[in-house]
Protein backbone atom coordinates (compact mmCIF):
# COMPACT_ATOMS: atom_id res chain seq x y z
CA UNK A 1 -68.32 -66.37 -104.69
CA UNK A 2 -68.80 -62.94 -105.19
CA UNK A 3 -71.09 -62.87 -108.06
CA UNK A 4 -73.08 -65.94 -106.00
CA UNK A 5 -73.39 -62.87 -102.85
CA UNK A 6 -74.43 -60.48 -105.19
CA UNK A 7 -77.27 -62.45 -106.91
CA UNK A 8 -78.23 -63.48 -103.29
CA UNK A 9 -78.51 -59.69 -101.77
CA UNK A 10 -75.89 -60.32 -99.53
CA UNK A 11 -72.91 -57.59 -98.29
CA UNK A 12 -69.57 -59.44 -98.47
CA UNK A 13 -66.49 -57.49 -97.62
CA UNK A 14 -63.57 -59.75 -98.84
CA UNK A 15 -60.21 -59.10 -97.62
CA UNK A 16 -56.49 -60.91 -98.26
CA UNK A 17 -54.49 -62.09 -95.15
CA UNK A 18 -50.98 -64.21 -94.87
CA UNK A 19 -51.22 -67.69 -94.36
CA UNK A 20 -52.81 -69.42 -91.20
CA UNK A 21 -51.31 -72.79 -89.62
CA UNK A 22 -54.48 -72.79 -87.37
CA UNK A 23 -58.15 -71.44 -87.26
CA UNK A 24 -57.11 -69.51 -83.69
CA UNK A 25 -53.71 -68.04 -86.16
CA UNK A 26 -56.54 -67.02 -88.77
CA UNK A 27 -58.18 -65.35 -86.01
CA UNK A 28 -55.80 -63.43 -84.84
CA UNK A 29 -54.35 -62.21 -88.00
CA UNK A 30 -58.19 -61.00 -88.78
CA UNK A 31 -58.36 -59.75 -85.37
CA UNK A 32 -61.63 -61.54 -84.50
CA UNK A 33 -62.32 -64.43 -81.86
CA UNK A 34 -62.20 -67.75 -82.94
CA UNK A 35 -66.05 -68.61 -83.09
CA UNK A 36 -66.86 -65.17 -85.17
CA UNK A 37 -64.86 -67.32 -87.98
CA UNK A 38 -67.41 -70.32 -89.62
CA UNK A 39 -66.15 -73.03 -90.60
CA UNK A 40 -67.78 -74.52 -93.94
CA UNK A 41 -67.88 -78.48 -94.20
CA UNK A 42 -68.54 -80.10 -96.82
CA UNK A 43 -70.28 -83.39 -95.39
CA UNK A 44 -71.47 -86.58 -98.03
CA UNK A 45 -74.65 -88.12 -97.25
CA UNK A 46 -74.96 -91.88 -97.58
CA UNK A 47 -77.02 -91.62 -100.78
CA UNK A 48 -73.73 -90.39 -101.96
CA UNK A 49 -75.44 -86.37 -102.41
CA UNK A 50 -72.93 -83.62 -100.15
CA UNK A 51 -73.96 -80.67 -98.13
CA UNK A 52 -72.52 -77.94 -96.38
CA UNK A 53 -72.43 -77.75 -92.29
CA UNK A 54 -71.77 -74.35 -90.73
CA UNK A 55 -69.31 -74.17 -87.48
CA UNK A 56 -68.36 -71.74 -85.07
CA UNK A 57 -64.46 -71.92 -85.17
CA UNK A 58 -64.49 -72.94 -81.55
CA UNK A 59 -67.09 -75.66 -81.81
CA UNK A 60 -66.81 -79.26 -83.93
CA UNK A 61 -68.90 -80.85 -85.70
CA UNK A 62 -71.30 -83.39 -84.01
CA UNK A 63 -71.64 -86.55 -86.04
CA UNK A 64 -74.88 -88.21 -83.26
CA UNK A 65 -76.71 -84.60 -83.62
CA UNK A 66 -76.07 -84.45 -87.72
CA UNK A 67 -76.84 -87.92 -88.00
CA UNK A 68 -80.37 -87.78 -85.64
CA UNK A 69 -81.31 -84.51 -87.26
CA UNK A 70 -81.42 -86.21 -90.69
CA UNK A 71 -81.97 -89.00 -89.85
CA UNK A 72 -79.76 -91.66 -91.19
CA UNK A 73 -77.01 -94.05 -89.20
CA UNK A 74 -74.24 -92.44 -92.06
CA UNK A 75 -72.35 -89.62 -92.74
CA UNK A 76 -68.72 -88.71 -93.71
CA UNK A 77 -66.67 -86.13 -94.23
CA UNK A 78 -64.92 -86.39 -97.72
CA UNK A 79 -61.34 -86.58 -99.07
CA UNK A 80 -60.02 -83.32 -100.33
CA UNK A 81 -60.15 -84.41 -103.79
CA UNK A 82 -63.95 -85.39 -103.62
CA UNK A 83 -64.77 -82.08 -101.38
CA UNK A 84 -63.31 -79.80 -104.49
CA UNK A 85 -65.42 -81.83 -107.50
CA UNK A 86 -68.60 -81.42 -105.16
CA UNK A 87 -67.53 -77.72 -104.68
CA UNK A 88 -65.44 -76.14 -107.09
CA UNK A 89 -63.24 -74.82 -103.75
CA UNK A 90 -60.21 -76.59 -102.40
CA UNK A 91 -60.19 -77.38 -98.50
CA UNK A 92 -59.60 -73.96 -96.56
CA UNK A 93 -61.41 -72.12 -98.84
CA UNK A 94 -64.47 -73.96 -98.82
CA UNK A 95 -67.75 -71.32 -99.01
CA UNK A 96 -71.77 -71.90 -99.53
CA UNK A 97 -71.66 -69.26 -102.17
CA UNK A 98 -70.42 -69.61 -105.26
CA UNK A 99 -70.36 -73.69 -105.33
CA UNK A 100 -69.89 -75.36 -108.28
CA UNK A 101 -73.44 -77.79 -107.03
CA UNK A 102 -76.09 -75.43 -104.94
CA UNK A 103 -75.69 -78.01 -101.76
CA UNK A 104 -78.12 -77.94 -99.01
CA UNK A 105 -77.02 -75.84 -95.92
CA UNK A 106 -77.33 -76.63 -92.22
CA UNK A 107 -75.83 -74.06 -89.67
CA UNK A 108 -75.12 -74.85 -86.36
CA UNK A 109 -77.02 -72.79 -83.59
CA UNK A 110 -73.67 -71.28 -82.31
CA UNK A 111 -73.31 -69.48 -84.98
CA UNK A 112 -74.37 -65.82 -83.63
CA UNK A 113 -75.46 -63.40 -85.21
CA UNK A 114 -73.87 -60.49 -86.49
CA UNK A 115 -70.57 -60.20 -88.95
CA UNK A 116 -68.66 -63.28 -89.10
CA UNK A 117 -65.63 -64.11 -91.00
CA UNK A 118 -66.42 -67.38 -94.07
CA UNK A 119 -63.88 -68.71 -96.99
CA UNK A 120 -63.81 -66.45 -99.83
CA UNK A 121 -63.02 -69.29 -102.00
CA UNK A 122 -59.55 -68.80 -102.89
CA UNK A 123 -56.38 -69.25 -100.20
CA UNK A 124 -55.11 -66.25 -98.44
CA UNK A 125 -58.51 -64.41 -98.47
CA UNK A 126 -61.45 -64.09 -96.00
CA UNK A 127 -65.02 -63.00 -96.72
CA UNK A 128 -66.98 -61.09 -94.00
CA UNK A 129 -70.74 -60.93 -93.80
CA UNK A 130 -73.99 -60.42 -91.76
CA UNK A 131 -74.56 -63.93 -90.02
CA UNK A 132 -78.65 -63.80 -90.05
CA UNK A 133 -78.46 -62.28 -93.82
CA UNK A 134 -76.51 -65.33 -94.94
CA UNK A 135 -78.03 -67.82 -92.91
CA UNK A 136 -81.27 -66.54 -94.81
CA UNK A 137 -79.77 -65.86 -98.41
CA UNK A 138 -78.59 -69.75 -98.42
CA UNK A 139 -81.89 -71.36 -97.08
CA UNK A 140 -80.04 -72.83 -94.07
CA UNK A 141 -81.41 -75.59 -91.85
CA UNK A 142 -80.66 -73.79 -88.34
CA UNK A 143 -79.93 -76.74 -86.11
CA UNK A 144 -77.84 -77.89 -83.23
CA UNK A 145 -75.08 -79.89 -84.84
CA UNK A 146 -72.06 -78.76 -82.57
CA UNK A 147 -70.10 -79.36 -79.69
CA UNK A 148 -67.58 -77.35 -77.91
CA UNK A 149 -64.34 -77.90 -78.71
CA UNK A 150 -62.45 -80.71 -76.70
CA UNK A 151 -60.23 -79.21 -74.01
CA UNK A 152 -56.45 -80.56 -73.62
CA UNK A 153 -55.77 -82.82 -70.42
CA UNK A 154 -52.58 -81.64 -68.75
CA UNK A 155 -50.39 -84.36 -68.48
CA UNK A 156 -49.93 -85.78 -65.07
């Protein structure tokens, strides 16, 4: 991952933290809001290829906006076993840089810019870096493929 950020021009601080049981824990042991952190998913095409999507923390995926922006009527997201042979990085870790296969990239418009927190590719780390220089370095497809995070009902 590193050497990947380094061969791309890009500034990555990486820095160890304790395990997270949640993206909002991760956040607060990092001490930054829960959309600065972007979440990398690894997505499979229906011709069977993968790519990465990008995700605020506080946002989810949108399968009708991915779908209509590529254009086909399929996509999935992978088991864990089949995410780490297309990536080389185990869920929770997951990163652009540094793949094992150069995937495409698409990053959501919510991502904003300025220093956001990725996967450093190995557990109990955390890579920071300049949004708009990695959004750039990678190549990414900017694109809105997100939707805010669903909001508990109370219980009546």
């Amino acid at each position: 991952m590193r050497q990947d950020a380094a061969r791309r021009g890009l500034d990555v601080e990486v820095v160890s933290r304790p395990p997270a049981r949640s993206l909002a824990e991760a956040a607060a042991l990092l001490g930054v809001e829960p959309r600065e952190i972007i979440k990398s998913l690894v997505v499979k095409h229906k011709d069977g290829s993968f790519f990465f999507a990008l995700i605020p923390g506080d946002r989810v995926i949108s399968w009708p906006k991915l779908r209509s922006l590529l254009g086909v009527n399929k996509l999935s997201m992978p088991h864990s076993d089949v995410a780490f042979a297309a990536t080389g990085y185990e869920r929770g870790t997951i990163t652009p840089l540094g793949s094992s296969t150069p995937w495409p990239v698409y990053a959501d418009v919510g991502v904003e810019p300025g220093r956001i927190c990725i996967g450093a590719g190995a557990h109990g780390h955390s890579a920071f870096v300049d949004s708009t220089a990695l959004i750039a370095a990678l190549g990414a497809t900017v694109a809105d493929i997100s939707d805010r995070e669903p909001v508990p009902q109370p219980s009546s």
